[in-house]
Protein backbone atom coordinates (compact mmCIF):
# COMPACT_ATOMS: atom_id res chain seq x y z
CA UNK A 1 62.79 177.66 -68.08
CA UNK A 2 66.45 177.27 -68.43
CA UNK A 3 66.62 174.94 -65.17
CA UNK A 4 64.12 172.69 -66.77
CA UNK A 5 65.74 172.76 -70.21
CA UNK A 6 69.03 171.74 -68.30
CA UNK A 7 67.49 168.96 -65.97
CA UNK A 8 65.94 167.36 -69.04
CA UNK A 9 69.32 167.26 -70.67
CA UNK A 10 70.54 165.71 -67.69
CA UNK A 11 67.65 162.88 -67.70
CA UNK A 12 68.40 161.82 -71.41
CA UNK A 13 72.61 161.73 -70.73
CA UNK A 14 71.46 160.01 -67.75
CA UNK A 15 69.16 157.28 -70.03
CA UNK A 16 71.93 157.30 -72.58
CA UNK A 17 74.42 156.26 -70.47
CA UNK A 18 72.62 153.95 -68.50
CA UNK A 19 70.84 152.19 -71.83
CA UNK A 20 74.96 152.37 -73.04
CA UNK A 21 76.18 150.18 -69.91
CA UNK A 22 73.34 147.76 -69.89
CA UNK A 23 74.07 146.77 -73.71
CA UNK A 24 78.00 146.79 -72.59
CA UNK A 25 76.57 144.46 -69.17
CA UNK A 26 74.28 142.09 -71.27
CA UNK A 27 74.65 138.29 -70.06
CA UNK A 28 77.16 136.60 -72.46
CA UNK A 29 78.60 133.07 -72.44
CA UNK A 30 80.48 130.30 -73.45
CA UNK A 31 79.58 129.17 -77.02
CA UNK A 32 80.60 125.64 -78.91
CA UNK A 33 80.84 124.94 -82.41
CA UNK A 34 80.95 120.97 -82.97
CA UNK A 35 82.16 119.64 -86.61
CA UNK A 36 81.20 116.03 -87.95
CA UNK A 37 81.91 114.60 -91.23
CA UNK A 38 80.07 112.12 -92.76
CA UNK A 39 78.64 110.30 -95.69
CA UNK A 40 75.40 109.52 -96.59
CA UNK A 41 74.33 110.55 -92.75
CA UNK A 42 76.82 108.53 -91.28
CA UNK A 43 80.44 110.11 -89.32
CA UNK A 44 83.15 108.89 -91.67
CA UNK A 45 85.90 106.14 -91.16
CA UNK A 46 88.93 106.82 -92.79
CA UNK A 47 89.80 103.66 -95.80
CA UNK A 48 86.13 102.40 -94.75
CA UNK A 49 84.34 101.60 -98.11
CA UNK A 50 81.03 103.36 -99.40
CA UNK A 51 78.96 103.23 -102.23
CA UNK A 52 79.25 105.90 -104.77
CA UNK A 53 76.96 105.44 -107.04
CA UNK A 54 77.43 101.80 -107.27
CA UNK A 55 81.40 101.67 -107.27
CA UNK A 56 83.15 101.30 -103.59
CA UNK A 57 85.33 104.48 -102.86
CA UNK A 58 87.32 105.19 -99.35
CA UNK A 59 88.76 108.58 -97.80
CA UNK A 60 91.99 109.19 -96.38
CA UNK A 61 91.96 112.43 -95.80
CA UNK A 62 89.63 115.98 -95.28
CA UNK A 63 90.52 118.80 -94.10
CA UNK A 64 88.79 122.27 -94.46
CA UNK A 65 89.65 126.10 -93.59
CA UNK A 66 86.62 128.44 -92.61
CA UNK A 67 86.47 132.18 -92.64
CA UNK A 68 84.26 134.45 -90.70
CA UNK A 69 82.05 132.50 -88.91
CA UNK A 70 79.23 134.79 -87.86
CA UNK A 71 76.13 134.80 -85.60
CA UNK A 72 73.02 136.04 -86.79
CA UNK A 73 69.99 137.57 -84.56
CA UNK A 74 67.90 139.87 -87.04
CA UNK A 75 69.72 142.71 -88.30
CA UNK A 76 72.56 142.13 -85.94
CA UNK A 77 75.77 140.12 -86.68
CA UNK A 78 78.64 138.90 -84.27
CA UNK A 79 81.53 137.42 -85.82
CA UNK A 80 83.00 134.71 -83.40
CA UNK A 81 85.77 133.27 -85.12
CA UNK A 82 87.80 135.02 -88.42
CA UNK A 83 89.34 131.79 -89.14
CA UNK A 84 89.38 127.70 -88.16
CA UNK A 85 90.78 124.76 -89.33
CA UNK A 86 89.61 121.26 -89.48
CA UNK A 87 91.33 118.06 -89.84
CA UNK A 88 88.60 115.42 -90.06
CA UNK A 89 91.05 112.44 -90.39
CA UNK A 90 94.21 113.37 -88.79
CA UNK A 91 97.51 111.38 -89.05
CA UNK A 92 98.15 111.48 -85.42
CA UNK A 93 95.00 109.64 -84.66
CA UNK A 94 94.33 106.84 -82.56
CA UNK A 95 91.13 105.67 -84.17
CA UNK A 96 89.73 105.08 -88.28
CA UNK A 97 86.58 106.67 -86.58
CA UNK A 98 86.79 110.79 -87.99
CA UNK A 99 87.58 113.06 -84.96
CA UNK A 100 84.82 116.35 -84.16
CA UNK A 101 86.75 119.17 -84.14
CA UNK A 102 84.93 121.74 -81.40
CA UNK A 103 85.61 125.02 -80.77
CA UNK A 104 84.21 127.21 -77.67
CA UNK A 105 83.88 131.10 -78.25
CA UNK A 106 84.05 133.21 -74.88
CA UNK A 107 81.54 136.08 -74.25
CA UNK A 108 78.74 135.23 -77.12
CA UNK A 109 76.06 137.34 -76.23
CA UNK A 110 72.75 135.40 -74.64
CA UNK A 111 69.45 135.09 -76.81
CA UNK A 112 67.65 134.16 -79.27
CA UNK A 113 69.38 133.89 -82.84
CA UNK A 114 68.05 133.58 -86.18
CA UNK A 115 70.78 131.99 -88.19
CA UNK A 116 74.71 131.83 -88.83
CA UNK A 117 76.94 132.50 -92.08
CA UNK A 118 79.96 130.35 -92.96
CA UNK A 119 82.79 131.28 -95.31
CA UNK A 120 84.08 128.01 -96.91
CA UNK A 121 88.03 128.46 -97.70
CA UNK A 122 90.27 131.18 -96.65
CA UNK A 123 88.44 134.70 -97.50
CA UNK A 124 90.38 137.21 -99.88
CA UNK A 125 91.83 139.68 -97.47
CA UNK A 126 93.37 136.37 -95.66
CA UNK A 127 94.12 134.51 -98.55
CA UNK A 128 96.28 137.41 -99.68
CA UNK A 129 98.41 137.16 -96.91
CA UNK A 130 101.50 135.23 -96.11
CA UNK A 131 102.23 132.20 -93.77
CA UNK A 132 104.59 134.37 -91.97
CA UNK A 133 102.17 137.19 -91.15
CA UNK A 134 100.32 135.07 -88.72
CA UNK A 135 101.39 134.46 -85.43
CA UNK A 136 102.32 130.77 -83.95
CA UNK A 137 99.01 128.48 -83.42
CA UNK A 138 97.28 130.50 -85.59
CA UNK A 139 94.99 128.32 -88.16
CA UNK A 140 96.69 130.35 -90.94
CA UNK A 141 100.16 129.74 -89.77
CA UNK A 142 99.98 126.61 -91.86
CA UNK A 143 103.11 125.95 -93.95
CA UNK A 144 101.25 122.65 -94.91
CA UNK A 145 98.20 123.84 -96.08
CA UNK A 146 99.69 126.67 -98.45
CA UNK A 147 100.86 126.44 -102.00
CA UNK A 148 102.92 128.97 -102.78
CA UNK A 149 103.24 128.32 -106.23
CA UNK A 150 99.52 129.48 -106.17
CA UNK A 151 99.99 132.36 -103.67
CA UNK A 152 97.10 130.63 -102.00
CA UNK A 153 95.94 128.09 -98.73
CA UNK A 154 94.37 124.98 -99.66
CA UNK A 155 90.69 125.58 -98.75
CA UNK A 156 89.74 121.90 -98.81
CA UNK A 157 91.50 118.71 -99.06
CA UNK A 158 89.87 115.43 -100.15
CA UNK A 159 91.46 112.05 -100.72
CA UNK A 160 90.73 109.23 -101.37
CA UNK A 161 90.63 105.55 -103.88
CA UNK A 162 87.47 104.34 -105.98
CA UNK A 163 87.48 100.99 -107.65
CA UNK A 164 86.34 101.95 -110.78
CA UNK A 165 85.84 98.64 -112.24
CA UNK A 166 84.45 96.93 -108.88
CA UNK A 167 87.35 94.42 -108.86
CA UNK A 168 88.49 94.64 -105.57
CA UNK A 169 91.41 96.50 -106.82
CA UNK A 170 91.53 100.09 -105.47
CA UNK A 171 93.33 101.82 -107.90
CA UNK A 172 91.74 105.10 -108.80
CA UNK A 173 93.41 107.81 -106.87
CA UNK A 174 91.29 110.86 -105.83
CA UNK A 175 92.82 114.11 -105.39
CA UNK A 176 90.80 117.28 -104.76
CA UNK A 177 92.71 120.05 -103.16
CA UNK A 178 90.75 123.30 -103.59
CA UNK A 179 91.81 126.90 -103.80
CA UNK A 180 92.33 130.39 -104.87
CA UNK A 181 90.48 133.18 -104.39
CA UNK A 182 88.02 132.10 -106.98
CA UNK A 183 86.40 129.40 -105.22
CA UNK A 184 86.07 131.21 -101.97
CA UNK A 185 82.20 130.64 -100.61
CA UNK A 186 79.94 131.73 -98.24
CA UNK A 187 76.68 130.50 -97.21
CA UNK A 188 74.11 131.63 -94.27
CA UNK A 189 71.64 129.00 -93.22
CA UNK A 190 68.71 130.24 -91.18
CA UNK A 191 68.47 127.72 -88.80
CA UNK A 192 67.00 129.58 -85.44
CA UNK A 193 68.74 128.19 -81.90
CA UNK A 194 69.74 129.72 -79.06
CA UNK A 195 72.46 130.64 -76.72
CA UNK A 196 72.51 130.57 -72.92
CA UNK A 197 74.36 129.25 -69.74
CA UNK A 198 74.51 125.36 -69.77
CA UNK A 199 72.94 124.98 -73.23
CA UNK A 200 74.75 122.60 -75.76
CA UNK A 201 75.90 124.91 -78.77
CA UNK A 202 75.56 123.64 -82.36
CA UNK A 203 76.51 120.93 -84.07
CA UNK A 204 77.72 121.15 -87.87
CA UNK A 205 77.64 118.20 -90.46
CA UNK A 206 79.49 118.03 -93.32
CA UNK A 207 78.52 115.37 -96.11
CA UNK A 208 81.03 114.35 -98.42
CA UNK A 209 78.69 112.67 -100.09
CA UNK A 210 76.78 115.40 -100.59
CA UNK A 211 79.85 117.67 -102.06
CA UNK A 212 79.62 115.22 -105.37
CA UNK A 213 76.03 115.33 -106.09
CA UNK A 214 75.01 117.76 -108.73
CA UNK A 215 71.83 119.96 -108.84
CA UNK A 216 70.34 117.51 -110.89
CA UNK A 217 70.75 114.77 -108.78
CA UNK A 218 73.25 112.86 -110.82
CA UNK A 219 76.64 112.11 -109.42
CA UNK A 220 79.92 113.72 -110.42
CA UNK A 221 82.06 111.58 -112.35
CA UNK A 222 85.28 110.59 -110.61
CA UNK A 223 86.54 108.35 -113.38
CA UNK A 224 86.20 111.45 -115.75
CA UNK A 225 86.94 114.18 -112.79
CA UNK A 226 89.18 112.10 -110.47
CA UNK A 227 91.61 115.06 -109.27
CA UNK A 228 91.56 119.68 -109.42
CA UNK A 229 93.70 120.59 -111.79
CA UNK A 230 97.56 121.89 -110.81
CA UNK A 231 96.76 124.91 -113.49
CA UNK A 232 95.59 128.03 -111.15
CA UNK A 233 93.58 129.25 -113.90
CA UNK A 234 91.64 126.15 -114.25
CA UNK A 235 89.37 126.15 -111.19
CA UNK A 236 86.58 124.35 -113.10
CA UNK A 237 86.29 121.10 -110.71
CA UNK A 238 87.63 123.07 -107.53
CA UNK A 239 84.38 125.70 -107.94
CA UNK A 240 82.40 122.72 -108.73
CA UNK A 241 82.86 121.04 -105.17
CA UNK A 242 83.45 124.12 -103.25
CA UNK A 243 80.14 125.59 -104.85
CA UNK A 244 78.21 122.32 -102.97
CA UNK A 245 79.11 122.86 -99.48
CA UNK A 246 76.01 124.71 -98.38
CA UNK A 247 74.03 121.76 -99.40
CA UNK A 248 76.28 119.85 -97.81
CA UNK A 249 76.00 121.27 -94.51
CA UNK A 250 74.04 120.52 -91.91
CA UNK A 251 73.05 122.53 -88.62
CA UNK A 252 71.78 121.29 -86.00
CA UNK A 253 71.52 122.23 -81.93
């Protein structure tokens, strides 16, 4: 009886580890993330002019931090990135034509997933942090995208000049720099995809358009609301935009 007892314990540590090492051993690959903005469906050109709700408007600049970028198969969650940052319409640019930032995560586990959860902005526990406490190359290690005033990184920049009065004269300046704590967000979209060897990753769309469109369908009035406010306790039109990037996102593989 006790030799039995003892080669039964031996079969399930001998299970155990083996199930233990074939989790540890499970296929994983490379994994992409590819960015796009656009508006109205189409990838934006920086000073090219749109229609906003029947006045002409052009961007000059977008840039956006994201936090926590997780993977989502069922009950099971794999973080692949804590933070990135994206410069739609950099300086340094050869073209008016928005670049697609990408970024490739080593050792994503194989399969089948079920979704993925963004965090818009700079989360909390980051956004407490200083500059300095991030080493060089690091997304956060961003002197330029930090106001210290505010204790806080610029989650989202937008610029850009409307012509208000449809004049030709484009001369209504559009400033929306978003931040603070209070206008962190996070959205999951449960869009199924997959990851294995050679397969494309997904692709992620961001409308600007979209960011100004309330839930009632009616745009957001720039000639009101042209600019966030500079007071950190007024984060009225920051929340407002911040609050629409789920809708404004798009994922697609």
């Amino acid at each position: 009886m006790k030799n039995s007892f003892l080669f039964a314990t031996l079969l399930i540590a001998i299970g155990f580890t083996f199930s233990a090492c074939k989790h540890d051993d499970a296929p994983a690959t490379d994994f992409s993330l590819t960015f796009r903005s656009t508006y109205d469906g189409n990838q934006v050109e920086k000073s090219k002019h749109y229609d906003y709700n029947g006045h002409p408007l052009y961007f000059t600049v977008f840039t956006l931090f994201l936090s926590d970028i997780t993977l989502l198969r069922g009950s099971e969650e794999i973080v692949v990135s804590e933070a990135e940052f994206l410069d739609f319409l950099p300086n340094a640019s050869s073209s008016n034509l928005s670049v697609e930032p990408k970024f490739t995560y080593k050792n994503v586990p194989e399969g089948e997933y079920t979704g993925i959860r963004i965090g818009y902005g700079v989360k909390p526990a980051n956004n407490d942090r200083r500059v300095s406490d991030w080493p060089a190359g690091h997304p956060l290690a961003n002197e330029q995208e930090y106001w210290s005033g505010w204790k806080s990184f610029i989650f989202s920049k937008i610029e850009g000049s409307g012509d208000k009065n449809n004049d030709g004269t484009f001369d209504h300046y559009l400033v929306y720099h978003c931040g603070g704590n209070g206008v962190y967000k996070t959205f999951t979209f449960n869009q199924p995809f997959h990851v294995h060897v050679g397969e494309e990753g997904l692709k992620v769309a961001l409308d600007l358009k979209q960011l100004f469109i309330q839930d009632d369908a009616s745009y957001w009035d720039m000639v009101k609301e042209p600019a966030t406010s500079n007071d950190k306790n007024d984060l009225l039109v920051a929340d407002a935009i911040m609050s629409k990037f789920g809708k404004a996102t798009k994922i697609s593989q």
